[in-house]
Protein backbone atom coordinates (compact mmCIF):
# COMPACT_ATOMS: atom_id res chain seq x y z
CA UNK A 1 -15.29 -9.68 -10.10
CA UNK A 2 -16.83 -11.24 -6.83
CA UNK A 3 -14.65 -12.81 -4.17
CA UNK A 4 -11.07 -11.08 -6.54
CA UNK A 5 -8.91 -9.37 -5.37
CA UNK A 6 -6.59 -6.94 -7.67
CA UNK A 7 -3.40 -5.92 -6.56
CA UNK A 8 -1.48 -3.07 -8.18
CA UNK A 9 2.03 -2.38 -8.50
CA UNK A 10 3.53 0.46 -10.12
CA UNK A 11 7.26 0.22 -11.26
CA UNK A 12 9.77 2.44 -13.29
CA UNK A 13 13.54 0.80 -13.32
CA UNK A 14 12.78 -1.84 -10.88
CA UNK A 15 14.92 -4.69 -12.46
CA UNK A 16 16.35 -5.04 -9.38
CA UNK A 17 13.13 -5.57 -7.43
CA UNK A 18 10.09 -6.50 -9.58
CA UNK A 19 11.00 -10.58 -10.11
CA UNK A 20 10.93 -11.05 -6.34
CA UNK A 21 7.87 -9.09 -5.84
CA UNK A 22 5.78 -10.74 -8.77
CA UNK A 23 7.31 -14.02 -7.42
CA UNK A 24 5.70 -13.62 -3.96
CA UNK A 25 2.22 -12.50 -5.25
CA UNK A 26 1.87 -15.55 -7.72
CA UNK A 27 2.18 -17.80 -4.53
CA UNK A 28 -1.24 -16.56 -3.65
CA UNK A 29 -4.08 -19.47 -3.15
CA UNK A 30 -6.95 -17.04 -2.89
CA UNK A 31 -8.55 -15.36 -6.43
CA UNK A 32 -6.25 -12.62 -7.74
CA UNK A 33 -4.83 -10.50 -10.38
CA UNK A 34 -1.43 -8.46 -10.63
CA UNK A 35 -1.81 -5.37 -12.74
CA UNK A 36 1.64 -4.06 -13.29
CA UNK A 37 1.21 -0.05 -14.26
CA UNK A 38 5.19 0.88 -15.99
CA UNK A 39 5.78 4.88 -16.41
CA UNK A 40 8.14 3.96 -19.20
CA UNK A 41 11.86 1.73 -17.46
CA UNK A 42 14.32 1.49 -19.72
CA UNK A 43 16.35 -0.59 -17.79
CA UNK A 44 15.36 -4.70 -17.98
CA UNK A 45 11.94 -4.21 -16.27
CA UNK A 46 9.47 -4.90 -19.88
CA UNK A 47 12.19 -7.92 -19.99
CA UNK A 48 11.21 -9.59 -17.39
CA UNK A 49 7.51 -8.91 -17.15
CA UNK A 50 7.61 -10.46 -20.47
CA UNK A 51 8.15 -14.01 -17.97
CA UNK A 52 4.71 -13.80 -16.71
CA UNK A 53 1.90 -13.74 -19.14
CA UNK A 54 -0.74 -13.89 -16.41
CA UNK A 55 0.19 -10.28 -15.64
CA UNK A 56 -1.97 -7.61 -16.52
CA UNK A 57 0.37 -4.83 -17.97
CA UNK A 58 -0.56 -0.53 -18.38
CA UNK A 59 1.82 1.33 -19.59
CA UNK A 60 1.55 5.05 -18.05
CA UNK A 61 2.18 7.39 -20.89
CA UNK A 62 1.79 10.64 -19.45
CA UNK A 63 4.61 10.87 -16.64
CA UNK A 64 1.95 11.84 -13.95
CA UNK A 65 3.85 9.56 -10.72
CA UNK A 66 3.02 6.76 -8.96
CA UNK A 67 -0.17 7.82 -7.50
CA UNK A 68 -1.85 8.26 -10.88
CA UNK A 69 0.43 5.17 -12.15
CA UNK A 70 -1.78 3.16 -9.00
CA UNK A 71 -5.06 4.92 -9.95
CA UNK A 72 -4.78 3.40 -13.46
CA UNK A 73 -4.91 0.20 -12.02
CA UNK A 74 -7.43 0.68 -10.14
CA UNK A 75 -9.43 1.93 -12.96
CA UNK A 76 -8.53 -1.35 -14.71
CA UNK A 77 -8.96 -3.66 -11.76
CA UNK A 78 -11.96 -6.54 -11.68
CA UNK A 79 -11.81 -7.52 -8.14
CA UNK A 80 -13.83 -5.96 -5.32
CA UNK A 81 -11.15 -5.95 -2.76
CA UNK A 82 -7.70 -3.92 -4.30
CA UNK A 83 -4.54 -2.58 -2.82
CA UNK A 84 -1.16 -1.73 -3.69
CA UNK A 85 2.38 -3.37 -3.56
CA UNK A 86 5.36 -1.00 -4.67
CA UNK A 87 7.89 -2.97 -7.08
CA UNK A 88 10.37 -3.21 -4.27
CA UNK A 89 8.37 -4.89 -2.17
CA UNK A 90 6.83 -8.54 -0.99
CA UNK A 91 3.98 -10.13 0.40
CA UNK A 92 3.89 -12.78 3.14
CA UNK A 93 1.51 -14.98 1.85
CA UNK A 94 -0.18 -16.45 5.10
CA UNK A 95 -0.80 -13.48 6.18
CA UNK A 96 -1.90 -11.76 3.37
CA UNK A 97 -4.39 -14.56 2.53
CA UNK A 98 -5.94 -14.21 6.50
CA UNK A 99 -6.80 -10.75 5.60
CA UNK A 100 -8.36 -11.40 2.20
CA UNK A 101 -10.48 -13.78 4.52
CA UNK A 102 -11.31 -11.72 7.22
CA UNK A 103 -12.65 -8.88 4.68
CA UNK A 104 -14.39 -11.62 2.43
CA UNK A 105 -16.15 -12.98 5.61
CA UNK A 106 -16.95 -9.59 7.45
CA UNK A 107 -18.30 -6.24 6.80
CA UNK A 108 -14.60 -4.72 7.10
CA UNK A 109 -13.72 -1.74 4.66
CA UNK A 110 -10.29 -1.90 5.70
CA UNK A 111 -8.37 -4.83 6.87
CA UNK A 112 -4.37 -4.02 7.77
CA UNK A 113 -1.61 -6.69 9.68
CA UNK A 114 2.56 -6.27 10.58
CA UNK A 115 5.22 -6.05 8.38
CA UNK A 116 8.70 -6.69 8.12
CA UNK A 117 11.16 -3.59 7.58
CA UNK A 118 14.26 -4.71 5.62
CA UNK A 119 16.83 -2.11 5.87
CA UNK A 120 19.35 -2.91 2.85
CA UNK A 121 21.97 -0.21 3.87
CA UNK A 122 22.42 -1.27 7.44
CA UNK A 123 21.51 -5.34 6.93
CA UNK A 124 18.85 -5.68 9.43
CA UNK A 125 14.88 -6.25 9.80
CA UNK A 126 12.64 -4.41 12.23
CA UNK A 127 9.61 -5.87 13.17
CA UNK A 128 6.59 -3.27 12.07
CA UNK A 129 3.06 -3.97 13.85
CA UNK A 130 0.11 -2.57 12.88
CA UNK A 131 -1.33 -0.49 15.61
CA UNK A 132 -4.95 -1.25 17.50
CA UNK A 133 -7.37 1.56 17.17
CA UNK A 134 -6.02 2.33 13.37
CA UNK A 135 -8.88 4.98 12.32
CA UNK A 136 -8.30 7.08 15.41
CA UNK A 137 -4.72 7.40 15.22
CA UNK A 138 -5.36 8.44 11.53
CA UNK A 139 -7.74 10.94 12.67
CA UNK A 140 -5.16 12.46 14.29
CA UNK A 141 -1.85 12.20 11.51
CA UNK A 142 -0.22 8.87 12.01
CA UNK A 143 -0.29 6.08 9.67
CA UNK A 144 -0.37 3.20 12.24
CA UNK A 145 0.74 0.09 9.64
CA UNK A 146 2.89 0.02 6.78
CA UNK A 147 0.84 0.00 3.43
CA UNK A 148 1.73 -2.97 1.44
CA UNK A 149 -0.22 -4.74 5.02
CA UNK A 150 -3.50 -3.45 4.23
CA UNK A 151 -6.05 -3.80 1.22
CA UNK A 152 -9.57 -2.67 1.15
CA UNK A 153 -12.80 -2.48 -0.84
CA UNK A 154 -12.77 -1.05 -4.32
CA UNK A 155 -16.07 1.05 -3.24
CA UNK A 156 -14.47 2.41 -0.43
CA UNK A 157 -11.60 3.50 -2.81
CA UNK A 158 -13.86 5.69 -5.15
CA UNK A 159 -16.24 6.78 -2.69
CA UNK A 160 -13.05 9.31 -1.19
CA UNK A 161 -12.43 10.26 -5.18
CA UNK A 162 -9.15 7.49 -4.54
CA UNK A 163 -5.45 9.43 -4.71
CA UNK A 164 -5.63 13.04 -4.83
CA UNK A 165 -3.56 12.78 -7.96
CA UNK A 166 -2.80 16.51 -8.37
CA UNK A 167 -2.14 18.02 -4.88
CA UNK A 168 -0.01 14.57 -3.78
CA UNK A 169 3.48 13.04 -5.00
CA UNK A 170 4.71 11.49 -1.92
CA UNK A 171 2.17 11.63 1.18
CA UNK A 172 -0.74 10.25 -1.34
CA UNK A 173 -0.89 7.55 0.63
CA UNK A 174 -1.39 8.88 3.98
CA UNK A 175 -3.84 10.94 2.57
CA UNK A 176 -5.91 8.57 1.33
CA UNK A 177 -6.43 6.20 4.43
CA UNK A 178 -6.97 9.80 6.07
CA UNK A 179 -9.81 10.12 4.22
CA UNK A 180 -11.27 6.67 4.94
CA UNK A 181 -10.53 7.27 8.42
CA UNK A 182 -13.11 10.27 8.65
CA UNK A 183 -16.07 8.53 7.55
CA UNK A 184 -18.06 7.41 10.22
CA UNK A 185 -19.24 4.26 8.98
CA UNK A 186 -15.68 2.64 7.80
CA UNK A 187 -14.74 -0.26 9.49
CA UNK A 188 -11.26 -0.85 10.26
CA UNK A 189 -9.91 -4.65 10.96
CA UNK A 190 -6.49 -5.38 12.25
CA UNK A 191 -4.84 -8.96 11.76
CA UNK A 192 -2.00 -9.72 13.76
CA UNK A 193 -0.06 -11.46 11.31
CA UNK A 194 2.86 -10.43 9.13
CA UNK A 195 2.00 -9.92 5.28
CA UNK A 196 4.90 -8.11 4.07
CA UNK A 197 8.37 -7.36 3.58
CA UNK A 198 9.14 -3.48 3.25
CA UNK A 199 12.10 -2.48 1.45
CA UNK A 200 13.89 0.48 2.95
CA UNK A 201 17.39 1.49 1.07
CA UNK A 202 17.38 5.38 0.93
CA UNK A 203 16.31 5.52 -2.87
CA UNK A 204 12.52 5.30 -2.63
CA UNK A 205 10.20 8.66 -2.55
CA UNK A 206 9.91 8.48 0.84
CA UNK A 207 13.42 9.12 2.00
CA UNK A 208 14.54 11.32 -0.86
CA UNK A 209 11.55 13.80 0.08
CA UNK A 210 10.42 13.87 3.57
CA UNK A 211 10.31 17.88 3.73
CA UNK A 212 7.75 17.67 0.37
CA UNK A 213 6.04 14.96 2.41
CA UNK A 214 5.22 17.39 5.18
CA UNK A 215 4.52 20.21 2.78
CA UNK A 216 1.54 18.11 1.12
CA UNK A 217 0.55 17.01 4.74
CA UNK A 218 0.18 20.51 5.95
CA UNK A 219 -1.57 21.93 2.71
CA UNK A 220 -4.10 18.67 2.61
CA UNK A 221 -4.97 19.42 6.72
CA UNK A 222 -4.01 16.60 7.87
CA UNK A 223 -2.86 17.35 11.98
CA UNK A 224 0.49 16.73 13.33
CA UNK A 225 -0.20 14.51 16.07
CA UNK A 226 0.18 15.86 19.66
CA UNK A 227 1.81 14.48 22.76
CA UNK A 228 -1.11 12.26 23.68
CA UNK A 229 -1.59 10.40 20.23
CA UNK A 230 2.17 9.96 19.94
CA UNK A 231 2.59 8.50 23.24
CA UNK A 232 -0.72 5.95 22.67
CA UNK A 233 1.11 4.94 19.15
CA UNK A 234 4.28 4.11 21.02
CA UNK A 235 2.28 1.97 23.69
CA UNK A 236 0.18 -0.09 21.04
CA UNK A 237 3.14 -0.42 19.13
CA UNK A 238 4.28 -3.04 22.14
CA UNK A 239 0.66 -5.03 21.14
């Protein structure tokens, strides 16, 4: 659907999480839907998704992980601007809403902002900003803003052949915006606003697999980033 935009989460035992996160994303003021994809919780999750009968729900028989969990919704989605937002995680929504406007207004394929880091174990927030000059440092193997900050257009999505399902449990994302980043004609837009909150508490995919991360990096060909990129990500990370 024209002017929608579809926003996926993918949960399995997120009772703890998935209220808040629905919460923030029925705040939005722009045209939306909230596709929930479940790989089968058997904690309280289908309880309280049950609360919200504007949600669209999947339920992901075939155990395949989040990537394919996210890739059903996308298959399912109407709008022609989608992204992701894990179960654990929020949306700001001013500054969400200033990027659905800047890629509803412009020719952007990709439109990313900041994000808040909440680190449960140690009780503090970090400050995240999207990095300037997104697509090169992508080029070169950094992911220069936090995901739940970014959507895009569904046709950019399929035009890469989305997640690579099969070769990717952990790094899919990464490898994804990779992908966008080497086609010459995709436009990246950063906002510098805040449109997230990022949940960090040592139980997510990320930190319980960082060495498979780098394995699925290194077999996809995706470069480690030299000396020079590194430094000019810790410079525009001050912008």
């Amino acid at each position: 659907m024209k002017n929608m935009i579809s926003i996926i989460t993918p949960v399995l035992n997120g009772a703890d999480f998935i209220e808040n996160n629905i919460k923030s994303i029925q705040k939005l003021s722009i045209p939306f839907e909230h596709i929930i994809v479940d790989g089968g919780s058997t904690d309280d999750t289908l309880k309280i998704l049950k609360r919200y009968p504007n949600l669209k729900i999947i339920h992901q028989k075939n155990g395949n992980g989040m990537y394919d969990a996210i890739h059903m919704g996308f298959e399912e989605s109407e709008g022609e601007i989608i992204t992701w937002v894990n179960s654990d995680d929020i949306i700001l929504i001013n500054g969400f809403e200033k990027m659905y406007d800047n890629i509803m207004k412009s020719n952007n394929d990709v439109v990313y902002s900041n994000s808040y880091n909440i680190n449960l174990k140690f009780e503090r927030t970090k400050k995240i900003k999207g990095r300037y000059f997104a697509k090169l440092l992508l080029k070169n193997g950094i992911f220069p803003f936090v995901q739940p900050s970014a959507i895009f257009t569904k046709k950019l999505y399929f035009s890469v052949g989305g997640f690579d399902i099969n070769n990717f449990k952990i790094a899919g994302d990464l490898d994804l915006f990779f992908k966008f980043s080497s086609i010459n004609e995709v436009r990246f837009k950063k906002i510098n606003e805040f449109s997230s909150e990022f949940l960090v508490y040592g139980n997510s995919l990320g930190d319980r697999n960082t060495i498979l991360a780098n394995l699925e990096r290194d077999r996809a060909n995706i470069p480690r980033p030299n000396i020079f990129i590194r430094a000019l990500n810790k410079i525009l990370s001050f912008l």
